[in-house]
N, C-alpha and C. Protein backbone atom coordinates (compact mmCIF):
# COMPACT_ATOMS: atom_id res chain seq x y z
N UNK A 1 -8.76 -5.35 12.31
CA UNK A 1 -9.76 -4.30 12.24
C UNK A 1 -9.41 -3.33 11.11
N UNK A 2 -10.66 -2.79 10.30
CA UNK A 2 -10.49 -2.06 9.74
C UNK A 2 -10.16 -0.49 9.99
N UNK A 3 -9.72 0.31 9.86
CA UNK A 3 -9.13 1.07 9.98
C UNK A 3 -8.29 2.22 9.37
N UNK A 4 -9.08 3.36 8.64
CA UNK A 4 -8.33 4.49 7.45
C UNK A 4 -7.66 5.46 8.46
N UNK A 5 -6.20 5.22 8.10
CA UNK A 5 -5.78 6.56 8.86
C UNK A 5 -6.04 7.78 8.52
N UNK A 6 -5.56 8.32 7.51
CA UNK A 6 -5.64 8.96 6.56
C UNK A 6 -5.66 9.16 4.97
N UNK A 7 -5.85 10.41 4.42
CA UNK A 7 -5.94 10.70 2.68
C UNK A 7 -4.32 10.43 2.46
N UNK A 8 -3.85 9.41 2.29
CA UNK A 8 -2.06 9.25 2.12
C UNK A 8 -1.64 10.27 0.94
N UNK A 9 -2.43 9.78 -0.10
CA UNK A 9 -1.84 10.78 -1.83
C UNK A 9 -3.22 10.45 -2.78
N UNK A 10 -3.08 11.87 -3.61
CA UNK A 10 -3.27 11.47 -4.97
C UNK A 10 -3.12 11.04 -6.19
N UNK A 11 -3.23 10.16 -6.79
CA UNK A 11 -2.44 10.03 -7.82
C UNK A 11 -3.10 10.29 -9.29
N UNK A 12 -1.85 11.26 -9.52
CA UNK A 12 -2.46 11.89 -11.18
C UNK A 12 -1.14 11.32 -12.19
N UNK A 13 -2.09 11.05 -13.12
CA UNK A 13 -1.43 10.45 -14.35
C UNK A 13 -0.98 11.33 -15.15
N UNK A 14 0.39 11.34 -15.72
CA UNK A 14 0.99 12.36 -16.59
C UNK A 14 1.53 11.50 -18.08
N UNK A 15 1.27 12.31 -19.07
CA UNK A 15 2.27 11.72 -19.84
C UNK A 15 3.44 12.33 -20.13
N UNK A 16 4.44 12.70 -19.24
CA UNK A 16 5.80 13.77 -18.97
C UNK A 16 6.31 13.82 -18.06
N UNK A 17 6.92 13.33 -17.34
CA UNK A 17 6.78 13.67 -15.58
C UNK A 17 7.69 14.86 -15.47
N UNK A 18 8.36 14.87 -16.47
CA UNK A 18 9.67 16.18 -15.82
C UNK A 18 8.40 17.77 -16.71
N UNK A 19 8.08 17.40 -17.67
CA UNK A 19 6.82 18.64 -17.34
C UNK A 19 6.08 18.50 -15.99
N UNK A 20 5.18 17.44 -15.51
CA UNK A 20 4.03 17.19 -14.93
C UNK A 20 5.44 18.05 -13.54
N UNK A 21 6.42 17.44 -12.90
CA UNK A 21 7.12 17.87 -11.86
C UNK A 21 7.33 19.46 -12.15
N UNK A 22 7.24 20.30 -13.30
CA UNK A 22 7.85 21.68 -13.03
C UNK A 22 6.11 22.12 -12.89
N UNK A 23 4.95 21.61 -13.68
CA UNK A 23 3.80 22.27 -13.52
C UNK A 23 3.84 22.32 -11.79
N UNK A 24 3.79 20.92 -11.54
CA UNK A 24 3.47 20.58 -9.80
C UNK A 24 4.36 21.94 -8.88
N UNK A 25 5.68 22.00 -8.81
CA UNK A 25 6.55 22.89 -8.41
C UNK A 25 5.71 24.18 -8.58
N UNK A 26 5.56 24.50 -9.34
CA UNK A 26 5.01 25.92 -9.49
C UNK A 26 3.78 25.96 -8.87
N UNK A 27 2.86 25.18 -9.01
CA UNK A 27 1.97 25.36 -8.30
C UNK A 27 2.17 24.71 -6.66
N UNK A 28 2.40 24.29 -6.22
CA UNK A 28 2.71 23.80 -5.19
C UNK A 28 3.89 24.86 -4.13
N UNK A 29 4.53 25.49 -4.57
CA UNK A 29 5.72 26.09 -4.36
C UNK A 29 6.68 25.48 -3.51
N UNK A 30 6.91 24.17 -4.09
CA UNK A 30 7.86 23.19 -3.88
C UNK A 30 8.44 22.29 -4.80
N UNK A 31 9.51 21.56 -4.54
CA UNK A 31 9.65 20.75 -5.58
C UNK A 31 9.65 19.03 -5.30
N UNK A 32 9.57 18.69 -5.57
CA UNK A 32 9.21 16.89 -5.12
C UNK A 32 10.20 16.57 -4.37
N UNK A 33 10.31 15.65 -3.98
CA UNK A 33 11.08 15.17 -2.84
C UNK A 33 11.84 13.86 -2.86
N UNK A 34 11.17 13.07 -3.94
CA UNK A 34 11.40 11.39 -4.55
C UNK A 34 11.02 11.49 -5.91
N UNK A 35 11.65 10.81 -6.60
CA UNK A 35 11.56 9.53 -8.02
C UNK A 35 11.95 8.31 -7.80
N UNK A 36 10.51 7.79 -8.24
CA UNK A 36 11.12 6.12 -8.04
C UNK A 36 10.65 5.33 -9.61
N UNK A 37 11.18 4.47 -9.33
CA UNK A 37 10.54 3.46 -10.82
C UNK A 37 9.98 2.09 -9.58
N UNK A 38 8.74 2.17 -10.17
CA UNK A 38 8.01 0.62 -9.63
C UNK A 38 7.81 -0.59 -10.97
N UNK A 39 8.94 -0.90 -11.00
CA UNK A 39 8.87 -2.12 -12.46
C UNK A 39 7.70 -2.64 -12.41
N UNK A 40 7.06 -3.22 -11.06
CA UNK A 40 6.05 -4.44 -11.26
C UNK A 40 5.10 -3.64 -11.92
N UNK A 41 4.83 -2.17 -11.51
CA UNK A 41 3.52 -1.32 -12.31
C UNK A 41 3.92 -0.89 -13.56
N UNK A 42 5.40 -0.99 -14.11
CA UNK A 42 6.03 -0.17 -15.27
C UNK A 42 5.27 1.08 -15.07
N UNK A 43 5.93 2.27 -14.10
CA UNK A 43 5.67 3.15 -14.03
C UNK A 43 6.91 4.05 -12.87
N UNK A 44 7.37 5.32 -13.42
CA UNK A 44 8.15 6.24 -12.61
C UNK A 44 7.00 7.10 -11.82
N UNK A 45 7.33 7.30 -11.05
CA UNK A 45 6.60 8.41 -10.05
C UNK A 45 7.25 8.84 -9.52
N UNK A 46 6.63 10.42 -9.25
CA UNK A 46 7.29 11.55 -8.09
C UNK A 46 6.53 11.93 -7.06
N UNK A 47 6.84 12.31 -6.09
CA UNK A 47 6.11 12.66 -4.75
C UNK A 47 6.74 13.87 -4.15
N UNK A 48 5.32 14.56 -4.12
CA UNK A 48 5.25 15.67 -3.71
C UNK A 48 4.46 15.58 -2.49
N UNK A 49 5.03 16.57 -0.95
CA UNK A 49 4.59 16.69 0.22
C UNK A 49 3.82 18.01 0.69
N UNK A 50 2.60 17.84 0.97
CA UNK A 50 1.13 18.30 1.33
C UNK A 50 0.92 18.64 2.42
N UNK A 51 1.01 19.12 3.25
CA UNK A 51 0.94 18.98 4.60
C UNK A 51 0.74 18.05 4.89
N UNK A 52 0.00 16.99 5.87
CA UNK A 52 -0.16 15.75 5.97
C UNK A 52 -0.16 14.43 4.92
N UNK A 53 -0.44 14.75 3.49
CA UNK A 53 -0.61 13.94 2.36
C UNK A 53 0.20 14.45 1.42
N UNK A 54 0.07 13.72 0.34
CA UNK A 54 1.11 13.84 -0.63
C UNK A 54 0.57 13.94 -2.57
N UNK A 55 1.27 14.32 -3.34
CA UNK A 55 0.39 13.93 -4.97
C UNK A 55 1.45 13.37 -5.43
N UNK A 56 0.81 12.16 -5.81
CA UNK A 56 1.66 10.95 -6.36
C UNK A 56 1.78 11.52 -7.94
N UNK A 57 2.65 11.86 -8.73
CA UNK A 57 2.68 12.18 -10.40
C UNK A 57 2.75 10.80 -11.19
N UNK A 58 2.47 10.33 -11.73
CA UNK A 58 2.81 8.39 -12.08
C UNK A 58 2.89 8.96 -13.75
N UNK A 59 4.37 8.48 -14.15
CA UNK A 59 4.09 8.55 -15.87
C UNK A 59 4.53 6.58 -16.20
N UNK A 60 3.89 6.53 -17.69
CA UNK A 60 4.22 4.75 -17.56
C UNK A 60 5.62 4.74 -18.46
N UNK A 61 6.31 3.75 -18.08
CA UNK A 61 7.43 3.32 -18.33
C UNK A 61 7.60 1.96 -19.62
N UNK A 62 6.09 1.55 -20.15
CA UNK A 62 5.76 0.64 -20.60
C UNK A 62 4.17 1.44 -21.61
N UNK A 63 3.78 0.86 -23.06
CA UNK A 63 2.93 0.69 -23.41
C UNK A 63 2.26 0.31 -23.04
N UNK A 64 2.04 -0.80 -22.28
CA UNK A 64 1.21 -1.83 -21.59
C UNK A 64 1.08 -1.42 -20.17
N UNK A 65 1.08 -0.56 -19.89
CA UNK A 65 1.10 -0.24 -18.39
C UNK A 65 -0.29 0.53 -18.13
N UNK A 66 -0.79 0.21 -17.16
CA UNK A 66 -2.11 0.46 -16.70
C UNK A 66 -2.10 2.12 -16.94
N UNK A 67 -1.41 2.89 -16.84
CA UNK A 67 -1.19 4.66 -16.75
C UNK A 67 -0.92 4.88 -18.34
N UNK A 68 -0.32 3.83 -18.87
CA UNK A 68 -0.45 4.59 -20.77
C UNK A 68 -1.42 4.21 -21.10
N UNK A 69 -2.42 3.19 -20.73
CA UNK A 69 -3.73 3.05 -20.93
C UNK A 69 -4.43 3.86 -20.77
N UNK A 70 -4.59 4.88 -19.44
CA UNK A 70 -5.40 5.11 -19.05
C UNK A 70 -5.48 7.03 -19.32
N UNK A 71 -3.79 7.61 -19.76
CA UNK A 71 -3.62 8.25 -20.57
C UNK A 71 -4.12 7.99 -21.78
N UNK A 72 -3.88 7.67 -22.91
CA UNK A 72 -4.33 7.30 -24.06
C UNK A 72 -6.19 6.85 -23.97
N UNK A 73 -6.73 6.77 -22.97
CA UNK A 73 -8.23 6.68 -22.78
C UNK A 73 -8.74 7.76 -22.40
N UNK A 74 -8.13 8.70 -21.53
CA UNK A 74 -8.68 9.33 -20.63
C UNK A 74 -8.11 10.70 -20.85
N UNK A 75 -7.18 10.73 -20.69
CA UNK A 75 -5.69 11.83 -20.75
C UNK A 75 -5.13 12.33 -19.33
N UNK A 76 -4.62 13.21 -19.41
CA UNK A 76 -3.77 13.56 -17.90
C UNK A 76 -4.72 13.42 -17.08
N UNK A 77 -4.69 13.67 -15.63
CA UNK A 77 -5.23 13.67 -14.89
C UNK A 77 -5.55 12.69 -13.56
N UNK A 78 -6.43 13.45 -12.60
CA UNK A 78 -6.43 12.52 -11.28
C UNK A 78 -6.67 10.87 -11.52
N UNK A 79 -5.69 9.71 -11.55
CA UNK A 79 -5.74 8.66 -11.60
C UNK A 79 -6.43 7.61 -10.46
N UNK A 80 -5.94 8.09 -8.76
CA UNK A 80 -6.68 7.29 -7.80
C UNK A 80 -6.55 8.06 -6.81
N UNK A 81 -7.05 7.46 -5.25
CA UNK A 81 -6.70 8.11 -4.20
C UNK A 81 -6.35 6.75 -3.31
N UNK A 82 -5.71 7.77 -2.53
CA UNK A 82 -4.68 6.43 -1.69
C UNK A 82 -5.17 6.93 -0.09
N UNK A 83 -5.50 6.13 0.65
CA UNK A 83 -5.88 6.09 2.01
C UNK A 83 -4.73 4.97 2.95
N UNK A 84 -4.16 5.38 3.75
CA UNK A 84 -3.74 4.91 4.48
C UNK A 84 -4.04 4.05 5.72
N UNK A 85 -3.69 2.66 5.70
CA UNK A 85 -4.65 2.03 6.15
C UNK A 85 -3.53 1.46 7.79
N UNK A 86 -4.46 1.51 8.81
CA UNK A 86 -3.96 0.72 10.03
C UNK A 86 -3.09 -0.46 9.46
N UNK A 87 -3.69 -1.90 9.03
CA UNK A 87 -3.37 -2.72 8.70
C UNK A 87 -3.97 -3.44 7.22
N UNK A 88 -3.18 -3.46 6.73
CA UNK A 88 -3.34 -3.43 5.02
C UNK A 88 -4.37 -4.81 4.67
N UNK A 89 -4.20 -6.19 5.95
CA UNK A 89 -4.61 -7.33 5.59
C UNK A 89 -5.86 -7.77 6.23
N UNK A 90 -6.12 -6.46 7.31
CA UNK A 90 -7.62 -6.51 7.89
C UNK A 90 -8.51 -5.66 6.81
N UNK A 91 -8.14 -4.68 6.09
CA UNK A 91 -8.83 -3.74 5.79
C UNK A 91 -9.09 -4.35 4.32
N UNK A 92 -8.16 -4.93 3.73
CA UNK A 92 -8.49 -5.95 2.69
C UNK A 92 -9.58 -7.04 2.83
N UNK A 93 -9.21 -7.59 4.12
CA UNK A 93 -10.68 -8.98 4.46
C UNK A 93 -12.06 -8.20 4.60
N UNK A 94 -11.74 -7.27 5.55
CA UNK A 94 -12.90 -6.46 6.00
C UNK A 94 -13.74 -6.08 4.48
N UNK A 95 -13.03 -5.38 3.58
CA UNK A 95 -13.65 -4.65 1.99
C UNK A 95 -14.59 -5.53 1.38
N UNK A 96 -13.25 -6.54 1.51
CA UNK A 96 -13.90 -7.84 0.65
C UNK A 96 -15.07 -8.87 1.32
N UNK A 97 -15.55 -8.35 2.35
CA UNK A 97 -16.54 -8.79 2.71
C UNK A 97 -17.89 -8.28 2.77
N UNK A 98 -17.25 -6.68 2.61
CA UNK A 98 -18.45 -6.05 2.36
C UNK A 98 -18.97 -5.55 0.58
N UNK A 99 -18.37 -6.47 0.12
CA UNK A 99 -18.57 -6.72 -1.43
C UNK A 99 -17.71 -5.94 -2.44
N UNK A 100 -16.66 -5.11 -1.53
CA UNK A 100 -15.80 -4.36 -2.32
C UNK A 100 -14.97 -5.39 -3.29
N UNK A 101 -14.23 -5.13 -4.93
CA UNK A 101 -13.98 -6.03 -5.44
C UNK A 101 -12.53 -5.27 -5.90
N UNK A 102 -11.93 -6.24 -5.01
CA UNK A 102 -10.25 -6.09 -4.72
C UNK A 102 -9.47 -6.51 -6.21
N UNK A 103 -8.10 -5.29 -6.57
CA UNK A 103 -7.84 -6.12 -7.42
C UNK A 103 -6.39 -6.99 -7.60
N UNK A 104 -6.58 -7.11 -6.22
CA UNK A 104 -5.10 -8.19 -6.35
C UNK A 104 -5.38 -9.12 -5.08
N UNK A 105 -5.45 -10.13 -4.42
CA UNK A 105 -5.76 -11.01 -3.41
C UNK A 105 -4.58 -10.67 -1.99
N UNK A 106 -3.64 -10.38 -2.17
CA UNK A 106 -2.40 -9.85 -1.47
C UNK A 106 -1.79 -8.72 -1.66
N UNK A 107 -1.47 -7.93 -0.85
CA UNK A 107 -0.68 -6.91 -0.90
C UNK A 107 0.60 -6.81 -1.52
N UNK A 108 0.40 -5.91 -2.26
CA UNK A 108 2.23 -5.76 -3.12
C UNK A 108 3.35 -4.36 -3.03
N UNK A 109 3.98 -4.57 -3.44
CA UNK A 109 5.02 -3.55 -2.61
C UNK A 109 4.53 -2.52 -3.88
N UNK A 110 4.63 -1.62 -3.61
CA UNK A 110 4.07 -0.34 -4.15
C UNK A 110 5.16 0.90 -4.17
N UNK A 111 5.20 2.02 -3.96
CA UNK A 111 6.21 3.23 -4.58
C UNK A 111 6.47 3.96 -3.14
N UNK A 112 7.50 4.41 -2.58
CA UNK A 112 7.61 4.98 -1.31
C UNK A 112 6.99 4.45 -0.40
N UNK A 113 7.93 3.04 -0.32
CA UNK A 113 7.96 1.98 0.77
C UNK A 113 6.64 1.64 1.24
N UNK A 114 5.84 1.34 0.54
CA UNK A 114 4.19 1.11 1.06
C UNK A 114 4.05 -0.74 -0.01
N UNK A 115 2.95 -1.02 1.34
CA UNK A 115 2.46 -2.22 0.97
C UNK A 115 0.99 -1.87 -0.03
N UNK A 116 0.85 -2.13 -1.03
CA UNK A 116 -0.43 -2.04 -1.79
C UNK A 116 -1.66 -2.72 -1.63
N UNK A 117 -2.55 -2.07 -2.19
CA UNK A 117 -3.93 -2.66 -2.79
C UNK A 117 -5.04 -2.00 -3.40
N UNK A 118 -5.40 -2.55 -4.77
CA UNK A 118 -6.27 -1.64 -5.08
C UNK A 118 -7.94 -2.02 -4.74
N UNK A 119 -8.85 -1.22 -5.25
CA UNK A 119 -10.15 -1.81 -5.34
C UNK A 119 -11.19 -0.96 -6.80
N UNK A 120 -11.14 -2.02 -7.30
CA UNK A 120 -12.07 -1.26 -8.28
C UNK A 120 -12.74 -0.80 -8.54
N UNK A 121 -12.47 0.36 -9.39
CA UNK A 121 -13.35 1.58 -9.36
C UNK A 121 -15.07 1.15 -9.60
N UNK A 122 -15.18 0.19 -9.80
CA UNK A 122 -16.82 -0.12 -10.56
C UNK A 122 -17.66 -0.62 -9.30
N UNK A 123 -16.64 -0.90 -8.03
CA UNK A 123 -17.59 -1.27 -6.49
C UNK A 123 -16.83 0.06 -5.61
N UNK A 124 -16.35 0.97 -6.11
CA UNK A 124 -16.13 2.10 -5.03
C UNK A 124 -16.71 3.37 -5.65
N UNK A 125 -17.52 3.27 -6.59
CA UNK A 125 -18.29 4.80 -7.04
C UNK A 125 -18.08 5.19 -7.91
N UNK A 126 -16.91 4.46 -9.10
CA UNK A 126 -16.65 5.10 -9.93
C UNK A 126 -15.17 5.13 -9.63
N UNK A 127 -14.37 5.27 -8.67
CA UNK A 127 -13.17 6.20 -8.20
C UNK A 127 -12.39 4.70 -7.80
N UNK A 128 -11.02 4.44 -8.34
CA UNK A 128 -9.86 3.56 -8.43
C UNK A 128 -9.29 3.89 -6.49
N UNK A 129 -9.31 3.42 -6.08
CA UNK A 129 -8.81 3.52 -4.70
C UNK A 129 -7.56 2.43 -4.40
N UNK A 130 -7.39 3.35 -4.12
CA UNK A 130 -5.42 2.23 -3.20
C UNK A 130 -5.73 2.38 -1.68
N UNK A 131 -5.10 1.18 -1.21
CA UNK A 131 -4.91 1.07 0.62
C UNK A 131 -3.55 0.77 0.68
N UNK A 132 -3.10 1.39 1.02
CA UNK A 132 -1.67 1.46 1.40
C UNK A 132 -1.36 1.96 2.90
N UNK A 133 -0.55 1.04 3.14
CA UNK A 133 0.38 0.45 4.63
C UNK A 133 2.18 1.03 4.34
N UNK A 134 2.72 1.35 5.65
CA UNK A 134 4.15 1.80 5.46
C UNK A 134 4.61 0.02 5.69
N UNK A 135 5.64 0.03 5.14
CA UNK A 135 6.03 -1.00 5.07
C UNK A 135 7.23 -1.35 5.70
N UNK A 136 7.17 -2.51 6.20
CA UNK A 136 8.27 -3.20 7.40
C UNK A 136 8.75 -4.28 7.12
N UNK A 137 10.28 -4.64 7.51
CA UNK A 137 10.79 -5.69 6.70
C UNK A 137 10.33 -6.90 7.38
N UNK A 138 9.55 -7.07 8.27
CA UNK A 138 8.79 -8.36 9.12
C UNK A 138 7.77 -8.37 7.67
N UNK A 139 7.29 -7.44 6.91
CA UNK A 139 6.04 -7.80 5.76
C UNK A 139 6.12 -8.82 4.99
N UNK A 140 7.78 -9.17 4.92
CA UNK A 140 8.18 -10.12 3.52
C UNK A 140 8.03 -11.40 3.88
């Protein structure tokens, strides 16, 4: 069954992260909590905690990486939103049946222990969406 728990994060694209992390801090009046590097995305990210949700900072680690693309197209700014999903592999069948157009067939491990998936922005309104699941070592 399909199933959104919640708004998990936002994710905004930086080209700096140790600027993008002192802007965030200041405004936030906190300071992040994680850095991770996700090789498969060539991208570092930081996470910052929201009351219930979080803002994902993503800078790319690669030319070729979907976030220096999309910097260099676009510039800083809100990249996707991430919803937290019951179960990552119902809510995937379920999308994709209702003509949403997924962009990976399986879930992939993603940044602060979450199972991924995106859906493209051109069947969700315009707006890049992630479904992301906490992740359990029964997933592998």
């Amino acid at each position: 069954m399909h199933k959104i728990i919640r708004l998990e994060h936002l994710g905004i694209a930086a080209d700096n992260l140790d600027q993008a992390n002192a802007l965030f801090a200041a405004l936030l009046g906190k300071s992040h909590y994680k850095i991770e590097e996700v090789e498969s995305e060539h991208v570092s990210t930081s996470f910052f905690q929201t009351g219930e949700s979080k803002v994902e900072l993503l800078e790319a680690t690669s030319p070729d990486s979907a976030i220096a693309k999309y910097v260099e197209k676009r510039g800083q700014g809100i990249h996707h939103v991430a919803f937290e999903v019951e179960d990552i592999h119902a809510s995937m069948q379920h999308l994709k049946e209702k003509g949403f157009q997924l962009l990976n067939d399986e879930p992939k491990r993603g940044a602060d222990n979450k199972l991924i998936c995106f859906i493209h922005p051109k069947s969700a309104g315009g707006v890049l969406v992630e479904l992301c699941q906490e992740f359990k070592a029964a997933d592998e």
